[in-house]
C-alpha atoms as a PDB file:
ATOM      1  CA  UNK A   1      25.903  -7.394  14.864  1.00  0.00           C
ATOM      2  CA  UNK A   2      22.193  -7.767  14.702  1.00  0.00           C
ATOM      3  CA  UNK A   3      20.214 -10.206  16.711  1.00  0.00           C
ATOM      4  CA  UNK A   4      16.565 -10.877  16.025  1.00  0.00           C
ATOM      5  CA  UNK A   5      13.538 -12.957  15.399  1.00  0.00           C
ATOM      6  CA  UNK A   6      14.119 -13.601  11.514  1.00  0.00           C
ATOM      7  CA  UNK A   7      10.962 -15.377  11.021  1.00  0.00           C
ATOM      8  CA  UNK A   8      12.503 -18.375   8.926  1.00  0.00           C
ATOM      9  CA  UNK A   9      15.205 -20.222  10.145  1.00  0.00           C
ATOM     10  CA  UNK A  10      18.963 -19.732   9.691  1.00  0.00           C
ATOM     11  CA  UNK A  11      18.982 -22.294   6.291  1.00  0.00           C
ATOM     12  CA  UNK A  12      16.766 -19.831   4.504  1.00  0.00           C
ATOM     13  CA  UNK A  13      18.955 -16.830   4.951  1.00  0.00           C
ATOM     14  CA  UNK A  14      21.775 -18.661   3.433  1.00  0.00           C
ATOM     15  CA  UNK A  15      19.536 -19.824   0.603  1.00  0.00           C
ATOM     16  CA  UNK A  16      18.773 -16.107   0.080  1.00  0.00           C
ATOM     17  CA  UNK A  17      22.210 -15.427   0.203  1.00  0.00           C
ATOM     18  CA  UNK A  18      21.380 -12.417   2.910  1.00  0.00           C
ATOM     19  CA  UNK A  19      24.853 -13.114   4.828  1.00  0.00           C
ATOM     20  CA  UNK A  20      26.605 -12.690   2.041  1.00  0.00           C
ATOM     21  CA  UNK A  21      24.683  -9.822   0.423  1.00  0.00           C
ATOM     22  CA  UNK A  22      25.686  -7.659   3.667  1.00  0.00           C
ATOM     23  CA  UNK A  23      28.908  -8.381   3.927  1.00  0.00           C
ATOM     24  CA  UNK A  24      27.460 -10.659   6.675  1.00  0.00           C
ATOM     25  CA  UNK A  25      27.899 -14.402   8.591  1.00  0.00           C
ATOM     26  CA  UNK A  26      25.206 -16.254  10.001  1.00  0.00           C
ATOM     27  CA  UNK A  27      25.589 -16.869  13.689  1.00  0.00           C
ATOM     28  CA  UNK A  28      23.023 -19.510  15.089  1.00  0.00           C
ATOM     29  CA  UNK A  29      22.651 -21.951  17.917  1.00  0.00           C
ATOM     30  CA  UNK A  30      22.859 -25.320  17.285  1.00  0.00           C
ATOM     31  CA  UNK A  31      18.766 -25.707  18.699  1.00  0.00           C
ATOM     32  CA  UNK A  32      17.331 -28.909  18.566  1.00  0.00           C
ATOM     33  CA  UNK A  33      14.132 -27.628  20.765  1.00  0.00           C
ATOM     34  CA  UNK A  34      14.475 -24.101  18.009  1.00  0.00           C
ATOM     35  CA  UNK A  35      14.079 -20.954  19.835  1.00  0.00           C
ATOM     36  CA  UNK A  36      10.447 -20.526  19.426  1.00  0.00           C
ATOM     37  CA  UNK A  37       7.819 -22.559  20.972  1.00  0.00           C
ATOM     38  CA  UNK A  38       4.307 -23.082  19.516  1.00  0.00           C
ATOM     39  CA  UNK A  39       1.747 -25.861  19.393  1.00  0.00           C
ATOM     40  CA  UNK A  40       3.532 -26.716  16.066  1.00  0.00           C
ATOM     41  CA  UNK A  41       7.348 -27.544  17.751  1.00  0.00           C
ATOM     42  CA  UNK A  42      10.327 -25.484  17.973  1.00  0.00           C
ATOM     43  CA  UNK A  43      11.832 -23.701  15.374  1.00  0.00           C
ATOM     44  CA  UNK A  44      14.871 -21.758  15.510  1.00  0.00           C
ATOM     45  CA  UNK A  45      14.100 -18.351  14.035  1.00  0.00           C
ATOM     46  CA  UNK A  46      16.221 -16.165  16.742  1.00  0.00           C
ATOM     47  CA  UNK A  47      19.735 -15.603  15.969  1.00  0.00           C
ATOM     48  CA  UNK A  48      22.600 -13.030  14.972  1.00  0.00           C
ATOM     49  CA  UNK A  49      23.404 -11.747  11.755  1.00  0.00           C
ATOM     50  CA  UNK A  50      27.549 -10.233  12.280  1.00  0.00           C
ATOM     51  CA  UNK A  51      29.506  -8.460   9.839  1.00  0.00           C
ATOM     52  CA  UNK A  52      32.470 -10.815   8.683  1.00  0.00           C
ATOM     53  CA  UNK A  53      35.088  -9.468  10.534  1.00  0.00           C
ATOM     54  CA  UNK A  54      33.410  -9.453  14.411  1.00  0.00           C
ATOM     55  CA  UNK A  55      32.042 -13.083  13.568  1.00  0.00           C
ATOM     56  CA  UNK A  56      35.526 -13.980  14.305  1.00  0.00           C
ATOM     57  CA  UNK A  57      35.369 -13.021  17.485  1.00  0.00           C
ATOM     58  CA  UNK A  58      32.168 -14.767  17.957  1.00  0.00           C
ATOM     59  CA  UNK A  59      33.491 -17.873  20.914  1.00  0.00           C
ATOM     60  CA  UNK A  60      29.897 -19.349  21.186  1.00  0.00           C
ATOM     61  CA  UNK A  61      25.839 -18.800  20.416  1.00  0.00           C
ATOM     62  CA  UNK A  62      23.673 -20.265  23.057  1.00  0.00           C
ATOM     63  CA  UNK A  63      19.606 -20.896  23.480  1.00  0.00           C
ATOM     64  CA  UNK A  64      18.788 -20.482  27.160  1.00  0.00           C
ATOM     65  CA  UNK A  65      16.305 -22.467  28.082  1.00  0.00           C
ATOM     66  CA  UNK A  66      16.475 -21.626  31.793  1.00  0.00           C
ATOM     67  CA  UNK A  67      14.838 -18.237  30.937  1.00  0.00           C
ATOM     68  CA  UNK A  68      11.190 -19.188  31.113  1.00  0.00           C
ATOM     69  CA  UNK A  69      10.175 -17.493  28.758  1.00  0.00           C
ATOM     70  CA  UNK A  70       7.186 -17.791  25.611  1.00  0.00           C
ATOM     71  CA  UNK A  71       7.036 -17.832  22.641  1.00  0.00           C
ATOM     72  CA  UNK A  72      10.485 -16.859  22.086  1.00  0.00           C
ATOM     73  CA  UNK A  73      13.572 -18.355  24.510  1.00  0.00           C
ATOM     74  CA  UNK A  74      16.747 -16.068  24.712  1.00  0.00           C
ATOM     75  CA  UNK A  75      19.767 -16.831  22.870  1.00  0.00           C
ATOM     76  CA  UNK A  76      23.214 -15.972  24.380  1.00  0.00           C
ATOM     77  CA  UNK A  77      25.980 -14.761  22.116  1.00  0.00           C
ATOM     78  CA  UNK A  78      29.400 -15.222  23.578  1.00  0.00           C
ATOM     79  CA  UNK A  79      32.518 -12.822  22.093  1.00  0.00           C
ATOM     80  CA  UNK A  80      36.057 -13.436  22.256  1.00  0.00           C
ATOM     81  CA  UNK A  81      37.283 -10.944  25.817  1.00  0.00           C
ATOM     82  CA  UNK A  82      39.787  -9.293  23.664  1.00  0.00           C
ATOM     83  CA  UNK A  83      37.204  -8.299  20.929  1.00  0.00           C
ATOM     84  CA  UNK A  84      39.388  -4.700  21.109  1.00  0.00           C
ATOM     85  CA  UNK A  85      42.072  -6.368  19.425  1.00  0.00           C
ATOM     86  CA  UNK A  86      40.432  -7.834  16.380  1.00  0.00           C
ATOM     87  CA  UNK A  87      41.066  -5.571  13.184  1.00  0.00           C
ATOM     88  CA  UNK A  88      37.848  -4.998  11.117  1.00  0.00           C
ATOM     89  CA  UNK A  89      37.510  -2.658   7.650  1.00  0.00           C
ATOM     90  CA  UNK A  90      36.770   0.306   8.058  1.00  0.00           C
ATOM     91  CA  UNK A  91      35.162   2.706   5.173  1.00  0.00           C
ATOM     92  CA  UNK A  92      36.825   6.577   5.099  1.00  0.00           C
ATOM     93  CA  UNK A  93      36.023   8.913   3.319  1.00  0.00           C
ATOM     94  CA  UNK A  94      37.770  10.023   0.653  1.00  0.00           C
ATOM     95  CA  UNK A  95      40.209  13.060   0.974  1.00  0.00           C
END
């Protein structure tokens, strides 16, 4: 699971096929206001990039706007409680 400013918004990265080409899912906020703040608008730029197995445990993704903070507002990433219990690949080495 990474979570960062990607500097083009979550369309682009599927374009580029970057989920995919990790292994990867896309996890954004639905962000009308985006997640960034400049004299331009809102974009949304900040989101989560999760391998394909723990985006299934992924419940909800969240832009707080109560944060108060700028340029960049905080998005919340909310995991299924029993995230233990999902099974995920696992590489080993060989024997």
């Amino acid at each position: 699971m990474v979570g960062a400013d990607f500097n083009a918004p979550p369309d682009e990265l599927a374009a580029a096929k970057v989920g995919s080409r990790c292994g990867g899912k896309i996890v954004a906020p639905v962000a009308p206001r985006g997640t960034c703040c400049s004299a331009g608008g809102g974009r949304l730029l900040d989101y989560f990039l999760a391998s394909s197995d723990l985006a299934l445990g992924v419940l909800d993704v969240r832009v707080n706007y109560l944060a108060n903070l700028s340029p960049h507002r905080p998005v919340d990433l909310y995991l299924e409680g029993k995230l233990a219990s999902v099974k995920v690949s696992k590489l080993s080495k060989p024997q």
